[in-house]
Every structure is written in C-alpha cells, then in structure tokens.
PDB file of N, CA and C in Angstrom:
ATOM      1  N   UNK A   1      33.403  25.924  97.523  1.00  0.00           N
ATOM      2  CA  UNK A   1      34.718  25.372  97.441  1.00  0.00           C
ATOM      3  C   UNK A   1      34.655  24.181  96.488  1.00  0.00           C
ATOM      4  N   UNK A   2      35.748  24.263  95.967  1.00  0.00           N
ATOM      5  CA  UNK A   2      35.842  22.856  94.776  1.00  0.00           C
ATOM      6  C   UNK A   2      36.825  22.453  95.358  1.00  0.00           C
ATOM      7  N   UNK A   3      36.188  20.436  95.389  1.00  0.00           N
ATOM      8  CA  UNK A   3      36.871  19.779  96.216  1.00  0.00           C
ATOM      9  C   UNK A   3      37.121  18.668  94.733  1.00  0.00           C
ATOM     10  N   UNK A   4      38.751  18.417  94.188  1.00  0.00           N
ATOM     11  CA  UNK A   4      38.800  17.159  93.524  1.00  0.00           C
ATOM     12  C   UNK A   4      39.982  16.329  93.608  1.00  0.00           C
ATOM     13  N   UNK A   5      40.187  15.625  93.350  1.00  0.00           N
ATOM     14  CA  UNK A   5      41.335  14.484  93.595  1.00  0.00           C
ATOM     15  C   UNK A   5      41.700  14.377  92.463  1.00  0.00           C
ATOM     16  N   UNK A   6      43.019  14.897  92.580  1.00  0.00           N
ATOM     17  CA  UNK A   6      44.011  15.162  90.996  1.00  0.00           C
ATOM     18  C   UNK A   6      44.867  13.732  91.290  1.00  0.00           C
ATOM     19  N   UNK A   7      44.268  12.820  90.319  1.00  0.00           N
ATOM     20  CA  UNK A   7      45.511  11.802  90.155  1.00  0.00           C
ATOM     21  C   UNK A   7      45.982  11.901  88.901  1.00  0.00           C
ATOM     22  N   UNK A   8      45.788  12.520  87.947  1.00  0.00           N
ATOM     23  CA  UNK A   8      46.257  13.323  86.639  1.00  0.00           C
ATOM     24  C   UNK A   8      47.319  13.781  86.358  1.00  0.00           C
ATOM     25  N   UNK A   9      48.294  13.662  85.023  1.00  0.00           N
ATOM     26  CA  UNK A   9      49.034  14.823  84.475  1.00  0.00           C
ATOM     27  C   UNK A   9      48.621  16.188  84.112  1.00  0.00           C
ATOM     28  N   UNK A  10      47.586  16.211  84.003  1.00  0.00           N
ATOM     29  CA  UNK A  10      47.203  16.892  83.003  1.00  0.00           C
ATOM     30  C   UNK A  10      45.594  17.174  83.652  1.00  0.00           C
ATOM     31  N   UNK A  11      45.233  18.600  83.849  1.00  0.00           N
ATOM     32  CA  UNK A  11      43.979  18.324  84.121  1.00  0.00           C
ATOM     33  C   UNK A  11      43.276  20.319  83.005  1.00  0.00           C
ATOM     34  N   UNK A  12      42.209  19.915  82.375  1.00  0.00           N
ATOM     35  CA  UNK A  12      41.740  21.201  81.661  1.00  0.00           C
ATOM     36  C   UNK A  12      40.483  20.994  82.113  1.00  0.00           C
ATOM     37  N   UNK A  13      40.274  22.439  81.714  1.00  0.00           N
ATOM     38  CA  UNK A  13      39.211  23.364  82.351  1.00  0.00           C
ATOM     39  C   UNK A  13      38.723  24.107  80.921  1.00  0.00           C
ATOM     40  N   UNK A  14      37.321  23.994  80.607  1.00  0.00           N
ATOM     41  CA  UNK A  14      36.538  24.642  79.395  1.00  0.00           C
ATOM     42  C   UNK A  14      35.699  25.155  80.302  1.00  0.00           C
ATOM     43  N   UNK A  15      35.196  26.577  79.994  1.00  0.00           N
ATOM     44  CA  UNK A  15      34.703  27.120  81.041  1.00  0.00           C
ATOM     45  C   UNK A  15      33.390  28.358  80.635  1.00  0.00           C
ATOM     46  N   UNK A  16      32.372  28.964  80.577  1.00  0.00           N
ATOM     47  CA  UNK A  16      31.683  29.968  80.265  1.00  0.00           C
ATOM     48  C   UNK A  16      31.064  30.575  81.502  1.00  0.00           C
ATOM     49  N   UNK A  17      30.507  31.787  80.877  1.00  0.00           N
ATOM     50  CA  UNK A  17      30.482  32.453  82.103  1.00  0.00           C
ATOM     51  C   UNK A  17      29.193  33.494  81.692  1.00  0.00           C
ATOM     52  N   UNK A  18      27.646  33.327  82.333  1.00  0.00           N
ATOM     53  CA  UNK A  18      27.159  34.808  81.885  1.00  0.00           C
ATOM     54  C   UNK A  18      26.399  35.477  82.666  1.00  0.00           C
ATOM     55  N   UNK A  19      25.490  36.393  82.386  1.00  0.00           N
ATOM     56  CA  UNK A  19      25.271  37.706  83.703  1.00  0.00           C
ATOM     57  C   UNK A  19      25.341  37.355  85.207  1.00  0.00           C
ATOM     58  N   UNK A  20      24.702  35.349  85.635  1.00  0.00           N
ATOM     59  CA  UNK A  20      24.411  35.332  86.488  1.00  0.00           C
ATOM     60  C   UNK A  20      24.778  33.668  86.756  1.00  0.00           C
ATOM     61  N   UNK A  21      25.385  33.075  85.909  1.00  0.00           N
ATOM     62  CA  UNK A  21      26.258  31.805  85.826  1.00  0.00           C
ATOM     63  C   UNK A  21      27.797  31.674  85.676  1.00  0.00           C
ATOM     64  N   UNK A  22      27.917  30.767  86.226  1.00  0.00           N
ATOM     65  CA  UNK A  22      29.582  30.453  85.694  1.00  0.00           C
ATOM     66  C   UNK A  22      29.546  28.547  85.451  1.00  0.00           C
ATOM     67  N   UNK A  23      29.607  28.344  84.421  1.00  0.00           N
ATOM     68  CA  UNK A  23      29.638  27.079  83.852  1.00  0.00           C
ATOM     69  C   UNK A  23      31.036  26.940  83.474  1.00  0.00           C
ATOM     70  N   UNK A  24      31.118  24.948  83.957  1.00  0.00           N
ATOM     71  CA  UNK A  24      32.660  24.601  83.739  1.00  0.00           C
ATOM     72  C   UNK A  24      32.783  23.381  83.604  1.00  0.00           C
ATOM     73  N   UNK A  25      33.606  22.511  82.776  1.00  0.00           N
ATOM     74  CA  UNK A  25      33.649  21.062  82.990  1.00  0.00           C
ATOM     75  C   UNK A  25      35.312  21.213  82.928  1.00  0.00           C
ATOM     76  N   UNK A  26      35.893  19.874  83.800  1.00  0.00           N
ATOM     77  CA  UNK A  26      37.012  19.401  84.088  1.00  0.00           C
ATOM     78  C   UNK A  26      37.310  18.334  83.234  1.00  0.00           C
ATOM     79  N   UNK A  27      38.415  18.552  82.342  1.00  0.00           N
ATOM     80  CA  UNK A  27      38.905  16.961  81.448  1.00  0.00           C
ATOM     81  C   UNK A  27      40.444  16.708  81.927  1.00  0.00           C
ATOM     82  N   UNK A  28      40.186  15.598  81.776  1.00  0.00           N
ATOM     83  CA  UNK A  28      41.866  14.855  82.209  1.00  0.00           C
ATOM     84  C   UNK A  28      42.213  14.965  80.129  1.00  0.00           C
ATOM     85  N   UNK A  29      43.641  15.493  80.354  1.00  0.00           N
ATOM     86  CA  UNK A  29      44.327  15.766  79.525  1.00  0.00           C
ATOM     87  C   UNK A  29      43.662  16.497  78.354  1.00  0.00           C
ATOM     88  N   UNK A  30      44.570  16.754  77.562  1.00  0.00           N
ATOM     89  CA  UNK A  30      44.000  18.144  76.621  1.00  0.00           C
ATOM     90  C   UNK A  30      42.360  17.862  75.995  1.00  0.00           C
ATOM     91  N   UNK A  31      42.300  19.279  76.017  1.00  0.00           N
ATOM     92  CA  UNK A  31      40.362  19.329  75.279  1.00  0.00           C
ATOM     93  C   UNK A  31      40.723  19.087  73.588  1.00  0.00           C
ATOM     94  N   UNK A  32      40.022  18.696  73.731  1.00  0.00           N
ATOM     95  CA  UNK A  32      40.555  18.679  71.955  1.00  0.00           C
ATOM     96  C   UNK A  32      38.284  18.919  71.290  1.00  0.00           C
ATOM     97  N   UNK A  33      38.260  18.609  69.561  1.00  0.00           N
ATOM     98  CA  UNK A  33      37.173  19.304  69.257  1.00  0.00           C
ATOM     99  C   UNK A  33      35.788  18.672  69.973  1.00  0.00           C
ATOM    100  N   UNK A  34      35.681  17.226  70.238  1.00  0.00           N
ATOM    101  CA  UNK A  34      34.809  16.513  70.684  1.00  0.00           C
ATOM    102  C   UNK A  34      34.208  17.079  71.966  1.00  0.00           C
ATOM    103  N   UNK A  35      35.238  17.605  72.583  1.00  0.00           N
ATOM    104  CA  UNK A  35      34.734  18.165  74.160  1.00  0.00           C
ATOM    105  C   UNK A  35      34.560  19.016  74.042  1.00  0.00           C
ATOM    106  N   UNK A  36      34.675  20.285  72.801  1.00  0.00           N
ATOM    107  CA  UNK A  36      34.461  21.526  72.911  1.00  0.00           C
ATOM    108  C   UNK A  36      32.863  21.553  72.462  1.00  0.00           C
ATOM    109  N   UNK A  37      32.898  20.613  71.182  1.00  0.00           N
ATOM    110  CA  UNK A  37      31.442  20.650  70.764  1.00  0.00           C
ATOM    111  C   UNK A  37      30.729  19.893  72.261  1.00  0.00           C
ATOM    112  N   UNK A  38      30.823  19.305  72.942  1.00  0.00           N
ATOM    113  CA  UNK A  38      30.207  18.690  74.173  1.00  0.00           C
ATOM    114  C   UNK A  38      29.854  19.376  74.875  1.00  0.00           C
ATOM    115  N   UNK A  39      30.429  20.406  75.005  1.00  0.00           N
ATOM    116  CA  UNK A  39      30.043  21.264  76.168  1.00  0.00           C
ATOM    117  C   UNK A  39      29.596  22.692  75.471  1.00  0.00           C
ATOM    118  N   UNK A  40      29.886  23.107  74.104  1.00  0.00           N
ATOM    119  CA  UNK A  40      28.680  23.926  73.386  1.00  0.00           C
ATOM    120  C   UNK A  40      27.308  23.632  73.607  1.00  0.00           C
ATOM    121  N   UNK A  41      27.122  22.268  72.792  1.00  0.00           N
ATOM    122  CA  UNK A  41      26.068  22.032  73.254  1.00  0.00           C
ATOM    123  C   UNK A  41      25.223  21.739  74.632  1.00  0.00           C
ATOM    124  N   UNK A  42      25.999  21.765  75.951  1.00  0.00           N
ATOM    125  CA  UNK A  42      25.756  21.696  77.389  1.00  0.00           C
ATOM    126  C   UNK A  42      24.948  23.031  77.313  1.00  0.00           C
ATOM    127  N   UNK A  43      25.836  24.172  77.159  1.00  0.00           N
ATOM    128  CA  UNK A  43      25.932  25.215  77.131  1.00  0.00           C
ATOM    129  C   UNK A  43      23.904  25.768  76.262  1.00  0.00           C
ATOM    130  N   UNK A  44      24.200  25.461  75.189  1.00  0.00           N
ATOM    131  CA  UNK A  44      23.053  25.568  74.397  1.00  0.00           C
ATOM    132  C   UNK A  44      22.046  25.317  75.526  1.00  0.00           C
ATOM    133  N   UNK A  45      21.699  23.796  75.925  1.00  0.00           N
ATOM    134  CA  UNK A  45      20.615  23.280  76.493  1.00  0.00           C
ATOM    135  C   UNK A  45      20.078  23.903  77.531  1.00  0.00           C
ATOM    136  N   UNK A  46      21.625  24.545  78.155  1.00  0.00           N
ATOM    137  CA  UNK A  46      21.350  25.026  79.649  1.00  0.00           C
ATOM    138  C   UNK A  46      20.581  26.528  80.188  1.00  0.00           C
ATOM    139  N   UNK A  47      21.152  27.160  78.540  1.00  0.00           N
ATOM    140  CA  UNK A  47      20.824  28.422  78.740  1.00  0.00           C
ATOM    141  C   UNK A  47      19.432  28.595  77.475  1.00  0.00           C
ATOM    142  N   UNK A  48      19.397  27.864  76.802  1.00  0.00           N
ATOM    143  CA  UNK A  48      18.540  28.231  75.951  1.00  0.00           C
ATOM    144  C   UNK A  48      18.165  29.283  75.020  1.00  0.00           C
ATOM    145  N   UNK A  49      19.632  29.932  75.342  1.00  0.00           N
ATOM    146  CA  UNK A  49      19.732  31.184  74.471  1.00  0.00           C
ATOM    147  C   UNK A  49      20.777  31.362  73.291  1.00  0.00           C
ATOM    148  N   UNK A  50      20.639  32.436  72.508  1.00  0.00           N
ATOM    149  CA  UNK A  50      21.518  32.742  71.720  1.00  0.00           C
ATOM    150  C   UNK A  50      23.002  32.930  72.431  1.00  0.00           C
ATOM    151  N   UNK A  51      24.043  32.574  71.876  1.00  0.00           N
ATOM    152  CA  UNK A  51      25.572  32.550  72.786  1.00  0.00           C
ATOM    153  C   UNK A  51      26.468  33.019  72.153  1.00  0.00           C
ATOM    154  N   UNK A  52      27.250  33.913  72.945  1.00  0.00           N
ATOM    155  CA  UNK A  52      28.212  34.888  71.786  1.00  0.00           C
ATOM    156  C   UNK A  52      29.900  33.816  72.871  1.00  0.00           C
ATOM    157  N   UNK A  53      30.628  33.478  71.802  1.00  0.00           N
ATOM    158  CA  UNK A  53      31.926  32.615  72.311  1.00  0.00           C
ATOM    159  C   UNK A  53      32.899  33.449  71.407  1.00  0.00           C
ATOM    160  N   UNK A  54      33.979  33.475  72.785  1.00  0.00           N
ATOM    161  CA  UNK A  54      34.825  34.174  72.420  1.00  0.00           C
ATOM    162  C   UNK A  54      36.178  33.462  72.479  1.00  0.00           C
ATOM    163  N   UNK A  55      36.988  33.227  71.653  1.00  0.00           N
ATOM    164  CA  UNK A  55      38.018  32.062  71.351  1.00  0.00           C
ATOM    165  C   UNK A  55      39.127  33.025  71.024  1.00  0.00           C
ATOM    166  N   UNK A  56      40.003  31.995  71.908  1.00  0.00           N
ATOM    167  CA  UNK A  56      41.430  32.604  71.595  1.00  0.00           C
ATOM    168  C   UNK A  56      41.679  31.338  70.104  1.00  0.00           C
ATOM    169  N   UNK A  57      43.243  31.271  69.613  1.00  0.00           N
ATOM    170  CA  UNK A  57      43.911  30.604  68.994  1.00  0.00           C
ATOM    171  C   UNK A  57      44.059  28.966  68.916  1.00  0.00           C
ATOM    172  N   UNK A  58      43.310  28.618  69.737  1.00  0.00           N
ATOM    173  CA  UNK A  58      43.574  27.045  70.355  1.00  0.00           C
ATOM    174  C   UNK A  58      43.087  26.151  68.721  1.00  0.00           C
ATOM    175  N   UNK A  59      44.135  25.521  68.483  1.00  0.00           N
ATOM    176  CA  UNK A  59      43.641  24.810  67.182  1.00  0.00           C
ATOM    177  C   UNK A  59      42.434  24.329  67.014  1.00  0.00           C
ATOM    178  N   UNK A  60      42.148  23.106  68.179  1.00  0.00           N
ATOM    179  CA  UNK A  60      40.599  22.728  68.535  1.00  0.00           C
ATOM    180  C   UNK A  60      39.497  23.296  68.070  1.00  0.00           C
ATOM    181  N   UNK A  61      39.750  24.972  68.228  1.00  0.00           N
ATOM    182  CA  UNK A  61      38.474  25.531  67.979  1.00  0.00           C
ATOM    183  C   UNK A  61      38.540  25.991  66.653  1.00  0.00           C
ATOM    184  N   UNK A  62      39.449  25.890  65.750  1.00  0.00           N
ATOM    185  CA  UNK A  62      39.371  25.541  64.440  1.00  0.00           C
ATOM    186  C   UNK A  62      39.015  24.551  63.795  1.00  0.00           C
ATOM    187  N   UNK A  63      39.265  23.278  63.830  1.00  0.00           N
ATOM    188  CA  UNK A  63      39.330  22.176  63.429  1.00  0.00           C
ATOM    189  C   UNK A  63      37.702  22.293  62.703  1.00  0.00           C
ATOM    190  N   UNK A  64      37.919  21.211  61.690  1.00  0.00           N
ATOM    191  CA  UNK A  64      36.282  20.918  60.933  1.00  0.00           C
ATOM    192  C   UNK A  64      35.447  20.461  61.944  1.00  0.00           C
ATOM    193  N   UNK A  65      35.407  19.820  62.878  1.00  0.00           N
ATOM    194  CA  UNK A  65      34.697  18.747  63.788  1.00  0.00           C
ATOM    195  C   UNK A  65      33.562  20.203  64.094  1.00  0.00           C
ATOM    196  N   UNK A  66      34.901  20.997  64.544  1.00  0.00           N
ATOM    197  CA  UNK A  66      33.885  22.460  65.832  1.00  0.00           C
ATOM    198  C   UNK A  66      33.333  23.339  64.707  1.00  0.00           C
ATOM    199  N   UNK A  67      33.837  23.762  63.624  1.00  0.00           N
ATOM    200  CA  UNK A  67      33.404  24.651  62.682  1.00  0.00           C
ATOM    201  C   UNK A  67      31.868  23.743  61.646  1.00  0.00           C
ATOM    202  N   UNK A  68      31.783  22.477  61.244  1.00  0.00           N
ATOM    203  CA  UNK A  68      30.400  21.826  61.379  1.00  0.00           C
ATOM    204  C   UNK A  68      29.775  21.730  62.209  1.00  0.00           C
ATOM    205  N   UNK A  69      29.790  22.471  63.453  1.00  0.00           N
ATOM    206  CA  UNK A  69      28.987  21.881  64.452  1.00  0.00           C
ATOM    207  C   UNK A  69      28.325  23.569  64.130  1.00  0.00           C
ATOM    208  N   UNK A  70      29.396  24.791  64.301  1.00  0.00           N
ATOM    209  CA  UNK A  70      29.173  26.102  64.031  1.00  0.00           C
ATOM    210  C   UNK A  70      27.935  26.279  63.452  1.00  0.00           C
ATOM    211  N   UNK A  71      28.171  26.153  62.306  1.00  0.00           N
ATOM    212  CA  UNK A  71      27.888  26.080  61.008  1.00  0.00           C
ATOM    213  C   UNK A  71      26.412  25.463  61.227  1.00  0.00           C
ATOM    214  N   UNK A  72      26.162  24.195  61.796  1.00  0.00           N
ATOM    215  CA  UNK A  72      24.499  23.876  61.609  1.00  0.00           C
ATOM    216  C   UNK A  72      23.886  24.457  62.768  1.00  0.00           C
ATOM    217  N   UNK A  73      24.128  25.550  63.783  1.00  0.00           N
ATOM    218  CA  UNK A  73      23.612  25.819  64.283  1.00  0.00           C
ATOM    219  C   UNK A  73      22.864  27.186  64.229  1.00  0.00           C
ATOM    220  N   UNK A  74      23.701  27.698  62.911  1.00  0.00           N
ATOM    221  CA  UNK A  74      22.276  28.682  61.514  1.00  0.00           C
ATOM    222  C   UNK A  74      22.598  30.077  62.665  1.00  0.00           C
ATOM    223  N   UNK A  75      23.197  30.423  63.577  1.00  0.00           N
ATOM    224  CA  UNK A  75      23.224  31.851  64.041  1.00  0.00           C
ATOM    225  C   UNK A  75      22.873  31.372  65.511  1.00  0.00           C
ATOM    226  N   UNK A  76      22.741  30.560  65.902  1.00  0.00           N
ATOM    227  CA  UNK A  76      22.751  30.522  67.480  1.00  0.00           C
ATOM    228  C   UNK A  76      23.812  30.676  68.189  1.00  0.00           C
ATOM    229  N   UNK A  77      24.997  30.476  67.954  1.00  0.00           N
ATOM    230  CA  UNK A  77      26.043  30.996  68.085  1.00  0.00           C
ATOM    231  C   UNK A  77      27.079  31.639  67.533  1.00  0.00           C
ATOM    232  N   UNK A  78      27.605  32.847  67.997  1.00  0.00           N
ATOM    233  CA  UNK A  78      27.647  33.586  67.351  1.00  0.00           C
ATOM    234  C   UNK A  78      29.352  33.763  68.058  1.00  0.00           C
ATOM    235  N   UNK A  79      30.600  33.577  67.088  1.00  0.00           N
ATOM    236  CA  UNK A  79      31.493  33.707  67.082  1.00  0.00           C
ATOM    237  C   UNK A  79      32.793  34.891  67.562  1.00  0.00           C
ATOM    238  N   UNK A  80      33.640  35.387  68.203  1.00  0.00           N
ATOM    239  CA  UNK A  80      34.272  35.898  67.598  1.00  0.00           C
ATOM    240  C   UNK A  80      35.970  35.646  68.414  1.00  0.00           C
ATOM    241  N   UNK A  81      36.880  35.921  67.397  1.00  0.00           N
ATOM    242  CA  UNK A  81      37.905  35.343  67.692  1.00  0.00           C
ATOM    243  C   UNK A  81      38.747  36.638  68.693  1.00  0.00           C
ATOM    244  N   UNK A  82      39.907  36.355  69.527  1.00  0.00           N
ATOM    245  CA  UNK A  82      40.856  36.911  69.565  1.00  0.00           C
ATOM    246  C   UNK A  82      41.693  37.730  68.919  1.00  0.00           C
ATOM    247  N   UNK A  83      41.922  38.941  69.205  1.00  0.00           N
ATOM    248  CA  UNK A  83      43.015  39.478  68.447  1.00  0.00           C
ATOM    249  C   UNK A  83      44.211  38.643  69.026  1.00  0.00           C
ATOM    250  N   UNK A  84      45.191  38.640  67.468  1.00  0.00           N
ATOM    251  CA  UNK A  84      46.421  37.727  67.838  1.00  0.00           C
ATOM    252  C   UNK A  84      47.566  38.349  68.743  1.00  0.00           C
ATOM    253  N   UNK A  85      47.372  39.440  68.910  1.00  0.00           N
ATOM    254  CA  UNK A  85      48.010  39.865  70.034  1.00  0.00           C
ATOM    255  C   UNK A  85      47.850  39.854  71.891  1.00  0.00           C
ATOM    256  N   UNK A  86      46.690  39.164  71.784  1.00  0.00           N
ATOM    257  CA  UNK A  86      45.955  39.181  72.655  1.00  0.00           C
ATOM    258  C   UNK A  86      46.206  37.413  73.728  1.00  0.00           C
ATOM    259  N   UNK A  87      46.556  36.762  72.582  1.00  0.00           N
ATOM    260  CA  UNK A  87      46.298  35.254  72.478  1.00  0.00           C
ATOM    261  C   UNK A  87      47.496  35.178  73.459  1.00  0.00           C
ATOM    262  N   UNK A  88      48.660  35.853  73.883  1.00  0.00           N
ATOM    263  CA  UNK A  88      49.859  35.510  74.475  1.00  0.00           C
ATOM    264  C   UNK A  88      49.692  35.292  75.832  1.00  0.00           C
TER     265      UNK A  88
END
C-alpha cells in the first residue's frame, strides 16, 4: 500500500516498469527535462542494463536538456516514440 500526504496541486508520477520491477518517483507539480534525466539515470544505476523507453508526446522528452543526455549515453538507451495516434 502507498501511503502519502497530498498537500499539493499538482502531484506527477514518472514511472518504469520491467520483467520483475516496477520503479516510480513522485514530483509535486509538472516533470519537466531535469527530472526526467534524474530518474533515467536512477533507472540506469538500478538496473544496470541496456533500457528500451517508450515515450509518448510530452514536450519534456523532447527538449535539448533530455535528447543530450540521449545522445551521450552512445546506445544504452534505446528510444522509441509513440504513434501519434496513440498519444490521446
């Protein structure tokens, strides 16, 4: 059971999930690129493996901040987007 005390407007959830984990961090108000790369790299440390992320439309995960972070990590993670029909 998850027990938290919402004194918040606004509460997000970034979340992964694999054969035998479910990883998640809680932010007060929107995720934006800093927290996405934050918790990539959580993600990286935790599992120590190659990571396939699957992204809807969310600007964030466009932005230069997340796509340099992409980018120096040479194929350790490994991208792929949403179909835009999908994103609704």
């Amino acid at each position: 059971m998850l027990q938290y005390r919402l004194g918040w407007k606004q509460l997000s959830v970034i979340a992964g999930i694999s054969y035998w984990r479910f990883y998640f961090r809680l932010f007060n108000g929107s995720i934006k690129s800093p927290q996405i790369v934050e918790f990539l790299k959580a993600l990286q440390t935790t599992s120590g493996k190659k990571l396939l992320i699957i992204w809807d439309g969310l600007q964030a995960h466009r932005s230069k901040f997340v796509r340099a972070h992409m980018e120096a990590q040479r194929g350790r993670i490994v991208l792929e987007r949403l179909p835009a029909y999908a994103r609704r």
